[in-house]
C-alpha atoms as a PDB file:
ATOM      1  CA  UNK A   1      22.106 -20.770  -8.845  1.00  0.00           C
ATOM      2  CA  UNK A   2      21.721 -17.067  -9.184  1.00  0.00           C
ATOM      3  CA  UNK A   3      22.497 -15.276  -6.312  1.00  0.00           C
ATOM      4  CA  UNK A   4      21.844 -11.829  -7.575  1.00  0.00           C
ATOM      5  CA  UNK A   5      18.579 -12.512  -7.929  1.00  0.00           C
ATOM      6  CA  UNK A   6      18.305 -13.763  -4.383  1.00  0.00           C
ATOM      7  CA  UNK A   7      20.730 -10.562  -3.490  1.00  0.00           C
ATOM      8  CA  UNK A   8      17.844  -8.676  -5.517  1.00  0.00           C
ATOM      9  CA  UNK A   9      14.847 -10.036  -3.514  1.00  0.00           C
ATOM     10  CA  UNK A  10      16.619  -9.157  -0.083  1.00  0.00           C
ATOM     11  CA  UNK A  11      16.958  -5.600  -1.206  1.00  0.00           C
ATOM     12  CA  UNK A  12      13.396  -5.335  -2.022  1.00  0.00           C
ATOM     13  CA  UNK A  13      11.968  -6.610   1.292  1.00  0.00           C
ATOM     14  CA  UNK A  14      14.568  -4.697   3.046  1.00  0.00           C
ATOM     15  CA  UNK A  15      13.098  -1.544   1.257  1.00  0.00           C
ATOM     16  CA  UNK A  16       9.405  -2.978   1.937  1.00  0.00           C
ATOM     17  CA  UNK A  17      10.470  -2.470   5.658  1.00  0.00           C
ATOM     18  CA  UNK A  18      11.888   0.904   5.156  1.00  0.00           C
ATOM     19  CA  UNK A  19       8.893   2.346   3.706  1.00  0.00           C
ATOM     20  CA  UNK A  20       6.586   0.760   6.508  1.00  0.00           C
ATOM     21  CA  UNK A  21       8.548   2.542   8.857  1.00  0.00           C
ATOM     22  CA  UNK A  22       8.305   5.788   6.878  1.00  0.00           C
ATOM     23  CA  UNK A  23       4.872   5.449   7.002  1.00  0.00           C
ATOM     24  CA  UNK A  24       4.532   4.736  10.656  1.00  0.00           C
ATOM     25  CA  UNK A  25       6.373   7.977  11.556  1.00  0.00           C
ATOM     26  CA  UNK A  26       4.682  10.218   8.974  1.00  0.00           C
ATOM     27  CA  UNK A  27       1.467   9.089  10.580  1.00  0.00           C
ATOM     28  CA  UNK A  28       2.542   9.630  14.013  1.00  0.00           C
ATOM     29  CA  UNK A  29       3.591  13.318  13.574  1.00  0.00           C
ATOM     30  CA  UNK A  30       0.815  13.967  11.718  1.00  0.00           C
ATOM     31  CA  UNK A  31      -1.138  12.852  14.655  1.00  0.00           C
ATOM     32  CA  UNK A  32       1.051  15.082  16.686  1.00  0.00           C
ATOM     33  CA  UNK A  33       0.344  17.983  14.529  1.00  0.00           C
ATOM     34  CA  UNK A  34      -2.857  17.738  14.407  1.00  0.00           C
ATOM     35  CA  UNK A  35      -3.277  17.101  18.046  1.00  0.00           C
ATOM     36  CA  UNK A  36      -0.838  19.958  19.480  1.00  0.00           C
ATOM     37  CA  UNK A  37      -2.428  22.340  17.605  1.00  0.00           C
ATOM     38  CA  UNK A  38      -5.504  22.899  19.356  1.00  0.00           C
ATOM     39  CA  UNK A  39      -3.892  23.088  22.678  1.00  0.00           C
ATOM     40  CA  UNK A  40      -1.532  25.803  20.621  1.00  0.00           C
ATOM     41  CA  UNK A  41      -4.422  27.974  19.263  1.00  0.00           C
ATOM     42  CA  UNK A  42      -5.678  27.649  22.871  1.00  0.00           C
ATOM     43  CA  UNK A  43      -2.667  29.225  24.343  1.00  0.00           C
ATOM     44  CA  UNK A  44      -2.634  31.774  21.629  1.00  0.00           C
ATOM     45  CA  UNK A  45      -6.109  32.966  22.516  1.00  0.00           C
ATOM     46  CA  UNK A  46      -5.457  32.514  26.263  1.00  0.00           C
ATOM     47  CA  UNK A  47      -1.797  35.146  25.846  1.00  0.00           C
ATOM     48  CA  UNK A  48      -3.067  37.557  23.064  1.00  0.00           C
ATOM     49  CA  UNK A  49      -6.745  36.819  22.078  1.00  0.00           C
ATOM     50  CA  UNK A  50     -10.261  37.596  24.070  1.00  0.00           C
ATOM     51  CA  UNK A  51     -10.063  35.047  26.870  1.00  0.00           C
ATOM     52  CA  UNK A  52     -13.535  35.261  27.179  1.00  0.00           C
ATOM     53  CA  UNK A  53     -13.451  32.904  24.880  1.00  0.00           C
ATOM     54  CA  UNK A  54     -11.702  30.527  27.003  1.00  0.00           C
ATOM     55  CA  UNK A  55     -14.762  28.632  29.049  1.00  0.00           C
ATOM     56  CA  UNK A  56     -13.467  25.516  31.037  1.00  0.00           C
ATOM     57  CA  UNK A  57     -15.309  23.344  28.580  1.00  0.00           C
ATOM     58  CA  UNK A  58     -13.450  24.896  25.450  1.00  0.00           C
ATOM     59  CA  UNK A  59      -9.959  24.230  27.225  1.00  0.00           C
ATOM     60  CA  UNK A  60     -11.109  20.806  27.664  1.00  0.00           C
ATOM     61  CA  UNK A  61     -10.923  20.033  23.707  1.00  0.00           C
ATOM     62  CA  UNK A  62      -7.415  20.643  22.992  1.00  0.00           C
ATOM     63  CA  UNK A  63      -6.671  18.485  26.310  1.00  0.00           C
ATOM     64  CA  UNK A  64      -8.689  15.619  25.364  1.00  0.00           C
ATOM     65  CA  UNK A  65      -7.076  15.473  21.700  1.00  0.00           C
ATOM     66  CA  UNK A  66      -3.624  15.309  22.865  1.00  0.00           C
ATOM     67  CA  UNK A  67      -4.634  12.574  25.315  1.00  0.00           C
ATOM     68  CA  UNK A  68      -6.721  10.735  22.524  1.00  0.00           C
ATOM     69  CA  UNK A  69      -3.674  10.600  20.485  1.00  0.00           C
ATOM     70  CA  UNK A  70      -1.105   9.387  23.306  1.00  0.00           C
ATOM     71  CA  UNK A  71      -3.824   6.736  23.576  1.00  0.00           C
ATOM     72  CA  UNK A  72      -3.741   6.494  19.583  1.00  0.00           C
ATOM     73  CA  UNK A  73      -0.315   5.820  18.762  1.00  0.00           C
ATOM     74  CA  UNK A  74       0.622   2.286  19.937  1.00  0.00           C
ATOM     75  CA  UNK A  75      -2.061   1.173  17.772  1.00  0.00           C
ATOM     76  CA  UNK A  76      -0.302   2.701  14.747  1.00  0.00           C
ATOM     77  CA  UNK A  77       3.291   1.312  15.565  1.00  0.00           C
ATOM     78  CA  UNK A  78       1.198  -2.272  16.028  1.00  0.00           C
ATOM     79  CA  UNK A  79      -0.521  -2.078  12.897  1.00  0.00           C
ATOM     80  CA  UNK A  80       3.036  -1.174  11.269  1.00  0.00           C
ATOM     81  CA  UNK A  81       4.149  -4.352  12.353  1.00  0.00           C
ATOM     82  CA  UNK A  82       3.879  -6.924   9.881  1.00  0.00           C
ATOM     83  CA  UNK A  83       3.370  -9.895  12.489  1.00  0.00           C
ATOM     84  CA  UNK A  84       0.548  -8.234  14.189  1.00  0.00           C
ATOM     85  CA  UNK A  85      -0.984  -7.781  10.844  1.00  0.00           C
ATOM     86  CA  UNK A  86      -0.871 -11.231  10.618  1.00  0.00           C
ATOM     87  CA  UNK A  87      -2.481 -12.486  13.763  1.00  0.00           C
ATOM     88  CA  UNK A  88      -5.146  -9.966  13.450  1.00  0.00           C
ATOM     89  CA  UNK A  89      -6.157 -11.480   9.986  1.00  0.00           C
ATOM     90  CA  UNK A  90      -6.281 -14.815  11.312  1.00  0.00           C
ATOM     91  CA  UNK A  91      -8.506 -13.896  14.354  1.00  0.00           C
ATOM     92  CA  UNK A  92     -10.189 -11.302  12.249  1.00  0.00           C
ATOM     93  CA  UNK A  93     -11.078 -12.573   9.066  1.00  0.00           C
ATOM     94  CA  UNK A  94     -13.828  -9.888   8.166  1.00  0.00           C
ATOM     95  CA  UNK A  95     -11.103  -7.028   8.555  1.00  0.00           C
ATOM     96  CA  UNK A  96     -10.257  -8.232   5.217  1.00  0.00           C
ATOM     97  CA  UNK A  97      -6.149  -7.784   6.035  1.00  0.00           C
ATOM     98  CA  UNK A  98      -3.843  -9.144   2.813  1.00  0.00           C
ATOM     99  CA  UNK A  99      -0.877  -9.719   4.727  1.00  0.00           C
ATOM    100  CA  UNK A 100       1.466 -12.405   3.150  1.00  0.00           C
ATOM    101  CA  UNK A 101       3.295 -14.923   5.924  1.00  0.00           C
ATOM    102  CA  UNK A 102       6.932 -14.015   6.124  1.00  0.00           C
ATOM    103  CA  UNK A 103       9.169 -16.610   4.242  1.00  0.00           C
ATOM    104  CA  UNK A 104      11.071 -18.914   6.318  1.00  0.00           C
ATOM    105  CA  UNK A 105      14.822 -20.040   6.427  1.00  0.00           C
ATOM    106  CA  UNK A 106      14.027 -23.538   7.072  1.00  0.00           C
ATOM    107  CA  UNK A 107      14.464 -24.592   3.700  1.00  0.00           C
ATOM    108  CA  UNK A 108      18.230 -23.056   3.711  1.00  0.00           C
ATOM    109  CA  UNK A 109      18.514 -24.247   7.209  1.00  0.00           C
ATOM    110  CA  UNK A 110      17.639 -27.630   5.614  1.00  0.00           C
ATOM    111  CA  UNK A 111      19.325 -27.522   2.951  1.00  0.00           C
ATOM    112  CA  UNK A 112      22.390 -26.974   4.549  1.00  0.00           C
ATOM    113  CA  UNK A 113      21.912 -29.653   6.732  1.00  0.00           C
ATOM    114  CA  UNK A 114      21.745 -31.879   3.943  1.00  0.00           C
ATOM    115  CA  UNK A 115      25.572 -30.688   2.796  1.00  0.00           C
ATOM    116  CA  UNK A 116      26.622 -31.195   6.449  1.00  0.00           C
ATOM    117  CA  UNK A 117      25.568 -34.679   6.604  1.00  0.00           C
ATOM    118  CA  UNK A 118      27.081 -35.976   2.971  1.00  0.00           C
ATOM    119  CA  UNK A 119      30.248 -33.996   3.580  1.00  0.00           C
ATOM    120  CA  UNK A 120      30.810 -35.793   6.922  1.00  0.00           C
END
């Protein structure tokens, strides 16, 4: 048996996961960028600009953004999750979702159970 290829394939999935996450936080401070800076520009205007500018439906925008995003961001830490991506391609089939089941340990589990039982 080669175990440094199975050593090999670990490493890989482990780094599969790693770059998920990477991806999941990227997006989310992008999404906090982009929604933050609004409300900054906002404040900007409001403390050294023409606040004439400033009408109460102008100051709305920068509020709704940053609220649209707080409402925004579970979504993206779901969709990170491999399992979720799962489920939602087997109850949505048309989202067209390539997400491979996760390999179990019940063949090792079995396996071993095997070598338990002749050993005994």
């Amino acid at each position: 048996m080669n175990v440094e290829s199975l050593r090999s394939n670990q490493d890989k999935n482990k780094q599969s996961a790693e770059i998920r996450i990477a991806k999941a936080a990227i997006t989310i401070c992008f999404l906090f960028v982009a929604s933050w800076t609004p409300y900054g520009v906002m404040s900007l205007i409001g403390a050294f600009g023409d606040r004439n500018l400033l009408t109460p439906g102008v100051t709305m925008i920068p509020a709704c953004t940053c609220k649209l995003v707080a409402c925004i961001d579970p979504y993206v830490y779901a969709i990170s999750h491999p399992k979720y991506r799962i489920e939602l391609q087997k109850r949505l089939p048309w989202l067209a979702i390539n997400e491979k089941e996760p390999e179990t340990a019940s063949t090792n589990t079995a396996t071993t159970a095997e070598n338990n039982t002749t050993a005994a």
